[in-house]
Protein backbone atom coordinates (compact mmCIF):
# COMPACT_ATOMS: atom_id res chain seq x y z
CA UNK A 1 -45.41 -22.16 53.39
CA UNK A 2 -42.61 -23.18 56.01
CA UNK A 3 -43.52 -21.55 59.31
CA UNK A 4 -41.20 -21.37 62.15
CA UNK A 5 -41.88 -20.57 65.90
CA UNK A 6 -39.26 -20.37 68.18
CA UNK A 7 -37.31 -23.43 66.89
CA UNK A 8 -34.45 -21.74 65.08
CA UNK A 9 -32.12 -21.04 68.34
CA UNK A 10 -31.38 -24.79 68.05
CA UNK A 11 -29.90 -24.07 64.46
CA UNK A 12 -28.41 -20.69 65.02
CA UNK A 13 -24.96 -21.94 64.60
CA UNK A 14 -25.65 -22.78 61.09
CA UNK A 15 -28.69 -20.75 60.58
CA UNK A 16 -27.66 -20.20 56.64
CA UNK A 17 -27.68 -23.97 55.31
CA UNK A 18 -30.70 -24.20 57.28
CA UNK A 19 -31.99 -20.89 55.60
CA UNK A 20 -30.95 -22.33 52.52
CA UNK A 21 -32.20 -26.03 52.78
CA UNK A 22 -35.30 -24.12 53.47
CA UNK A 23 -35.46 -22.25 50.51
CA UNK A 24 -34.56 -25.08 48.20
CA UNK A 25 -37.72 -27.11 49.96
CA UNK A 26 -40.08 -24.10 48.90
CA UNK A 27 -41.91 -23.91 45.41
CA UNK A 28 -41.50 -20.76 43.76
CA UNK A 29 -43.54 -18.04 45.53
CA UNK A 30 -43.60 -19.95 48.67
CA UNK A 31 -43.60 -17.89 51.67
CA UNK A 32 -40.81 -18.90 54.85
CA UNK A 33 -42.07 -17.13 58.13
CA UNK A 34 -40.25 -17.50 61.37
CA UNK A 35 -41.51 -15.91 64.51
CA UNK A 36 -38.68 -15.68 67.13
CA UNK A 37 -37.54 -13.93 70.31
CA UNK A 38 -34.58 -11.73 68.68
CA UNK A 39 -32.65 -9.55 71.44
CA UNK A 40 -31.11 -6.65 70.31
CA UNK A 41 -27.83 -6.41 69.17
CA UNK A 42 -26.80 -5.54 72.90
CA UNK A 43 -28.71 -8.32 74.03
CA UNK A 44 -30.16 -6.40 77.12
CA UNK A 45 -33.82 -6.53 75.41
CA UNK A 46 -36.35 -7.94 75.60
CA UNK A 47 -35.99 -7.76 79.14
CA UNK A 48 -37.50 -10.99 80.06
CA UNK A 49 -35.83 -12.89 76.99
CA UNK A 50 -32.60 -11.37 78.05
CA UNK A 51 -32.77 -12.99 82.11
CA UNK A 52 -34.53 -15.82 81.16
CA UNK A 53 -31.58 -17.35 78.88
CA UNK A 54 -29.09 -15.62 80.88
CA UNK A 55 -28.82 -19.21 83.19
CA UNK A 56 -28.24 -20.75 79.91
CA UNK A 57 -25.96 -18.43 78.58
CA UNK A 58 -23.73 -18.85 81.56
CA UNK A 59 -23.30 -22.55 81.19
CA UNK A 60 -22.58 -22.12 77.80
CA UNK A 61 -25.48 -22.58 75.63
CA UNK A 62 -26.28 -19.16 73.81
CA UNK A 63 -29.95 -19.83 72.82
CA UNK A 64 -30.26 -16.01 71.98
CA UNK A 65 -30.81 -15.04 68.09
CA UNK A 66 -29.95 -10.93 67.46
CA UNK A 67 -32.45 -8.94 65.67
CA UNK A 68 -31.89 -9.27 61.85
CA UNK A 69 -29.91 -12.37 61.52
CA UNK A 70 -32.61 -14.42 60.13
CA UNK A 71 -34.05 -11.78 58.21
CA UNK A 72 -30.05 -11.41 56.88
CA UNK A 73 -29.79 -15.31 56.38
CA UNK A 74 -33.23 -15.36 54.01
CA UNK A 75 -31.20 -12.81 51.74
CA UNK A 76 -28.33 -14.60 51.75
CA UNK A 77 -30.61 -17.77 51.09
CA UNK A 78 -32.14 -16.10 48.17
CA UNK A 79 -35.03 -15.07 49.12
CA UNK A 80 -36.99 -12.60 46.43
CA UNK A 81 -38.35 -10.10 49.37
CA UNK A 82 -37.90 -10.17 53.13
CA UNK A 83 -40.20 -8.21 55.46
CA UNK A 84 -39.65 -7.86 58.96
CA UNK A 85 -41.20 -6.41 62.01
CA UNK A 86 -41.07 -6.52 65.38
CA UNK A 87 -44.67 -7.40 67.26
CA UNK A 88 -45.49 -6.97 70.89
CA UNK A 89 -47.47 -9.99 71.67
CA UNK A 90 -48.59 -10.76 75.95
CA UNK A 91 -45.81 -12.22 76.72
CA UNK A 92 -42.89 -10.58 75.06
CA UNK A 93 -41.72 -8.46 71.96
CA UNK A 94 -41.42 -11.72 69.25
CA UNK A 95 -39.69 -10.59 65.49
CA UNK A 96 -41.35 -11.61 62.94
CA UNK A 97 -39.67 -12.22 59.34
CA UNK A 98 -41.51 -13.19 56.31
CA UNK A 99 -39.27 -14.11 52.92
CA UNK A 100 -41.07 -15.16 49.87
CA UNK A 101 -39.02 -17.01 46.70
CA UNK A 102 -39.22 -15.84 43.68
């Protein structure tokens, strides 16, 4: 199991070889799980998520990650099944996506 918690904005530029260097590392049947703050494709939610990178955002490092791009990389990567959900946890609505190799 490879787990993941908000880590991946720092590889969001090349989220697939990561996706895929990830797979490769994984036996077969090993699960990948990566727990992130994805903002919607508008990127206006979550609301906190969305003001609290805005200050980064506007010196021009994008630490955002949409809904469904790592969930869309793990495909891409390979993986057998992808599940994802969206769970809202004290702080803030975190996505949840959970690939397993075949």
């Amino acid at each position: 199991m490879i787990w993941a918690r908000s880590t991946l904005y720092f590889a969001k530029d090349d989220i697939d070889a990561l996706t895929k260097r990830i797979y490769d590392a994984l036996n077969p049947g090993g699960i990948f799980i990566s727990f992130q703050n994805g903002l919607t494709h508008e990127r206006t939610k979550p609301d906190i998520m969305a003001l609290s990178w805005m200050p980064m955002a506007l010196m021009g490092q994008d630490m955002g990650i949409d809904q469904g791009i790592i969930a869309d990389a793990m495909l891409r990567a390979g993986f057998k099944s992808v599940r994802s959900r969206t769970i809202d946890t004290p702080m803030v609505l975190m996505d949840l996506d959970i690939g397993r190799k075949g």
